[in-house]
PDB file of N, CA and C in Angstrom:
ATOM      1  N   UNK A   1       0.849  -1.169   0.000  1.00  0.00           N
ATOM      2  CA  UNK A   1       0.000   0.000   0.000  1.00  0.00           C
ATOM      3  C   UNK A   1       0.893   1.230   0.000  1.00  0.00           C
ATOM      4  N   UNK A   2       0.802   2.160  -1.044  1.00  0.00           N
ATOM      5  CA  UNK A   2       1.436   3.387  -0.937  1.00  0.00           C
ATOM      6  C   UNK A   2       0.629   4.737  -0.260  1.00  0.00           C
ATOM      7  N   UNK A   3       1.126   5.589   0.469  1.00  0.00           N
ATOM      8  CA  UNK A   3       0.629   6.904   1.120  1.00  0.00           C
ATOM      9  C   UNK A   3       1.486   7.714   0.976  1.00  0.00           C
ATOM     10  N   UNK A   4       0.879   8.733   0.551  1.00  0.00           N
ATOM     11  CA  UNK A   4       1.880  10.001  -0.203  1.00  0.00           C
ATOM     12  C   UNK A   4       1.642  10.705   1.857  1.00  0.00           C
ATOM     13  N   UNK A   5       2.964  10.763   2.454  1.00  0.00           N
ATOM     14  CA  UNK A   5       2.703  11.916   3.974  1.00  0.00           C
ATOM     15  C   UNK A   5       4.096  13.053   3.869  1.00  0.00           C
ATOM     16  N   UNK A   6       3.665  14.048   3.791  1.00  0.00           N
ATOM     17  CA  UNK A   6       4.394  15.197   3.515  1.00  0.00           C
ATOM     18  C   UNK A   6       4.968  15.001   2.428  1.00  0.00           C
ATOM     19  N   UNK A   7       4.643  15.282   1.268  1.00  0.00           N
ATOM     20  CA  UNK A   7       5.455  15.224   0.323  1.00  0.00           C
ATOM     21  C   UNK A   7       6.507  13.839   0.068  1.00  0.00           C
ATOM     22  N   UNK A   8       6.334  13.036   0.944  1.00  0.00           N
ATOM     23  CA  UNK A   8       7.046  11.808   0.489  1.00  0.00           C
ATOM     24  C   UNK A   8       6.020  10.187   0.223  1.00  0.00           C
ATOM     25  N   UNK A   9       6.263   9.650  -0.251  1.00  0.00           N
ATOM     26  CA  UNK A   9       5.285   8.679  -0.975  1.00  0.00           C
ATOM     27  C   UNK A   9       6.047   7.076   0.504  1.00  0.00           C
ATOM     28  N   UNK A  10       5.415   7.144   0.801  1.00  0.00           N
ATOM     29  CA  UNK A  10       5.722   5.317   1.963  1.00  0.00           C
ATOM     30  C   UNK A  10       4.793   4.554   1.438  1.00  0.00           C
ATOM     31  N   UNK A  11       5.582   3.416   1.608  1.00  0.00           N
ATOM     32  CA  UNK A  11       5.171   2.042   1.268  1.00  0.00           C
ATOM     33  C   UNK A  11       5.037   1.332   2.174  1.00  0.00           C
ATOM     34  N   UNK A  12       3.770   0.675   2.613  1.00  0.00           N
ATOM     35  CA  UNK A  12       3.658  -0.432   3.570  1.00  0.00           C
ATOM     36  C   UNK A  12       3.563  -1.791   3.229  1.00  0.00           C
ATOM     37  N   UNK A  13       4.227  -2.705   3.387  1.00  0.00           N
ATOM     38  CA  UNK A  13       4.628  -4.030   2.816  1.00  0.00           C
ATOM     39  C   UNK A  13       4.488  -5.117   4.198  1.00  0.00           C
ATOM     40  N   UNK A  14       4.159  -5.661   4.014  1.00  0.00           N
ATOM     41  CA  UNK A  14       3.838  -7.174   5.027  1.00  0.00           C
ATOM     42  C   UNK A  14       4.394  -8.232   4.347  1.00  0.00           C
ATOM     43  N   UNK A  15       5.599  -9.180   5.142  1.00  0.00           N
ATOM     44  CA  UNK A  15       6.000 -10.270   4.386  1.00  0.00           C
ATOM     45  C   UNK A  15       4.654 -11.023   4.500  1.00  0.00           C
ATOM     46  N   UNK A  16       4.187 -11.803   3.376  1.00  0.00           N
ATOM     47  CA  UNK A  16       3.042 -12.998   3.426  1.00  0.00           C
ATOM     48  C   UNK A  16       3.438 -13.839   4.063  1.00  0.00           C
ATOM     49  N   UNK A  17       4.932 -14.194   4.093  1.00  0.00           N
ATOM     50  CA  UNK A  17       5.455 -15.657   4.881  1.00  0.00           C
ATOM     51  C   UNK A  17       5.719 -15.369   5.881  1.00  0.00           C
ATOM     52  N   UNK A  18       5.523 -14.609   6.804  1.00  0.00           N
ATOM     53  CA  UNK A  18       5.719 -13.997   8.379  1.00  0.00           C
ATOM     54  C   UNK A  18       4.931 -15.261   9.049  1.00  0.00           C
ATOM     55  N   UNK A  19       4.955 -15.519  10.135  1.00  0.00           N
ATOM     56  CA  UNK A  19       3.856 -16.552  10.952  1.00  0.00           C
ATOM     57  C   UNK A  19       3.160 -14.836  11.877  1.00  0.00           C
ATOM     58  N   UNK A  20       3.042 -13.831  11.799  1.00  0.00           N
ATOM     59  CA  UNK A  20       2.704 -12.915  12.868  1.00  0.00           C
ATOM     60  C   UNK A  20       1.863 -12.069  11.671  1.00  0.00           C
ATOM     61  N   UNK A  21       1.332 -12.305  10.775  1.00  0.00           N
ATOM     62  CA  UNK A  21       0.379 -11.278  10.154  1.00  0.00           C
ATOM     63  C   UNK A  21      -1.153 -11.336  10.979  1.00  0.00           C
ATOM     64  N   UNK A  22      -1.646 -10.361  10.208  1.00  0.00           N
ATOM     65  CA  UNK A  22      -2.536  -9.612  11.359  1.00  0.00           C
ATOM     66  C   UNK A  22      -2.974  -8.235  10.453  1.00  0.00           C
ATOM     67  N   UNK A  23      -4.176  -7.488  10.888  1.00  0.00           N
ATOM     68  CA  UNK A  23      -4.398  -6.054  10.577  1.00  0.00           C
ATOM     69  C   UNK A  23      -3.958  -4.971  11.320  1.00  0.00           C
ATOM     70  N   UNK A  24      -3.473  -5.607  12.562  1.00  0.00           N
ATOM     71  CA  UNK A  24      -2.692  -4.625  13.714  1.00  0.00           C
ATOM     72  C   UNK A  24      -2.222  -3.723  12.705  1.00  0.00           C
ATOM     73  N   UNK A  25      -1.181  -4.420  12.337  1.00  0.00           N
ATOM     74  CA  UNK A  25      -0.034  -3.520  11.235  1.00  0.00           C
ATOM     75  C   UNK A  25      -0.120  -2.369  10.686  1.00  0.00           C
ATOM     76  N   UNK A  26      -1.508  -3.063   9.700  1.00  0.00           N
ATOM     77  CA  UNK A  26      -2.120  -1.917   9.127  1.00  0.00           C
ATOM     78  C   UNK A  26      -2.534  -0.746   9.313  1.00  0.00           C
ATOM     79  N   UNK A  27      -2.938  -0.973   9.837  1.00  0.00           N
ATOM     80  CA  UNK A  27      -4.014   0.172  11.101  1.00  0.00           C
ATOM     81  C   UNK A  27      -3.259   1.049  11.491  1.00  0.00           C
ATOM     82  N   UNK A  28      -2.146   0.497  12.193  1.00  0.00           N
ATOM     83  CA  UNK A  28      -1.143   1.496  13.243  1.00  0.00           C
ATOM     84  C   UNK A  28      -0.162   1.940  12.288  1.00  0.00           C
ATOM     85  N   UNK A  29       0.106   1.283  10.845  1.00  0.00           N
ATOM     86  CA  UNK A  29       1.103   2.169  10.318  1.00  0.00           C
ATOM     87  C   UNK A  29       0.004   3.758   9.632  1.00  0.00           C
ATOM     88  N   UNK A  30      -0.856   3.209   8.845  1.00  0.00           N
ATOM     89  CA  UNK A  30      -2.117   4.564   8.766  1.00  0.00           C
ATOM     90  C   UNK A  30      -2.377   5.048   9.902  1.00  0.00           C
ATOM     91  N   UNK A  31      -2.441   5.346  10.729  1.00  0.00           N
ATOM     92  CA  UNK A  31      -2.539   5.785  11.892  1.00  0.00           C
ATOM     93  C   UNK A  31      -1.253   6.368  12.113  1.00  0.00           C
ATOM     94  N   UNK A  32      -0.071   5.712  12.185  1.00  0.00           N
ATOM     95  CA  UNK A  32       1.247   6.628  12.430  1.00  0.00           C
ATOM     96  C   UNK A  32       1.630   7.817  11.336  1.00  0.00           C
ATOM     97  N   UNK A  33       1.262   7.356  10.313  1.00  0.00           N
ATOM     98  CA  UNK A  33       1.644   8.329   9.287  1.00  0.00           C
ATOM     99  C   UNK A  33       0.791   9.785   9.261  1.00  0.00           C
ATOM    100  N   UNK A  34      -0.377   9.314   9.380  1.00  0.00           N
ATOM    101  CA  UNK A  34      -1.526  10.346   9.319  1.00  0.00           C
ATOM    102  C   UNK A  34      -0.908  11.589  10.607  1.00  0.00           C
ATOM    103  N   UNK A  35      -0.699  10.229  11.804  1.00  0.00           N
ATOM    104  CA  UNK A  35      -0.471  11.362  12.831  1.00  0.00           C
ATOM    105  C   UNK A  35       1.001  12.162  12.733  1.00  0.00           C
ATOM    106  N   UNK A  36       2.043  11.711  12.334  1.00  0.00           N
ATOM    107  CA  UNK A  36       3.041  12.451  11.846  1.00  0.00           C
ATOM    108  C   UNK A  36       2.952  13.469  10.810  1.00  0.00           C
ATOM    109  N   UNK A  37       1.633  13.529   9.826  1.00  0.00           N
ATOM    110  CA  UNK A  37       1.885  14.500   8.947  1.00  0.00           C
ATOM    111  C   UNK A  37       0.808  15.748   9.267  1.00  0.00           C
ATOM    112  N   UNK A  38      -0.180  15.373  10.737  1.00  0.00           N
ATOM    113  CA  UNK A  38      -0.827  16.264  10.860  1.00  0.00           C
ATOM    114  C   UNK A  38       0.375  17.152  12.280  1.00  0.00           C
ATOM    115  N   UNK A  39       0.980  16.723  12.915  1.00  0.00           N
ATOM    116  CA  UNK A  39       2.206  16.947  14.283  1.00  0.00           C
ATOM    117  C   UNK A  39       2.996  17.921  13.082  1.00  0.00           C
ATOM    118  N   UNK A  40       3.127  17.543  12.150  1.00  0.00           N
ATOM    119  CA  UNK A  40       4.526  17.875  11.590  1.00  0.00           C
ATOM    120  C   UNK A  40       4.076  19.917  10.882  1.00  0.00           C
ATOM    121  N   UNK A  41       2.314  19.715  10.308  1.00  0.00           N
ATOM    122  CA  UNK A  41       1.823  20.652   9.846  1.00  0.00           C
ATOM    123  C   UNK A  41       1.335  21.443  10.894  1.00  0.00           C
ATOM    124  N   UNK A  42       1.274  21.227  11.963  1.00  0.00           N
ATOM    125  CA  UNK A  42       0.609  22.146  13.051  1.00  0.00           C
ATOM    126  C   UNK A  42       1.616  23.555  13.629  1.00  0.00           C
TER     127      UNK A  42
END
């Protein structure tokens, strides 16, 4: 999954062959990014 946060484009990648996948991941990396690019604009 790509997210453009401040002007830079991140990629979130999950190995498939992990034994620890999950949506945790997901969630909290959208969630970290969002909150870093609204901290960063304030």
């Amino acid at each position: 999954m790509d997210l453009e946060v401040l002007g830079h484009e991140l990629q979130f990648i999950q190995d498939p062959n992990s034994k620890h996948l999950g949506t945790t991941v997901w969630d909290a990396s959208l969630v970290f990014a969002k909150f870093l690019a609204m901290t960063v604009t304030l």
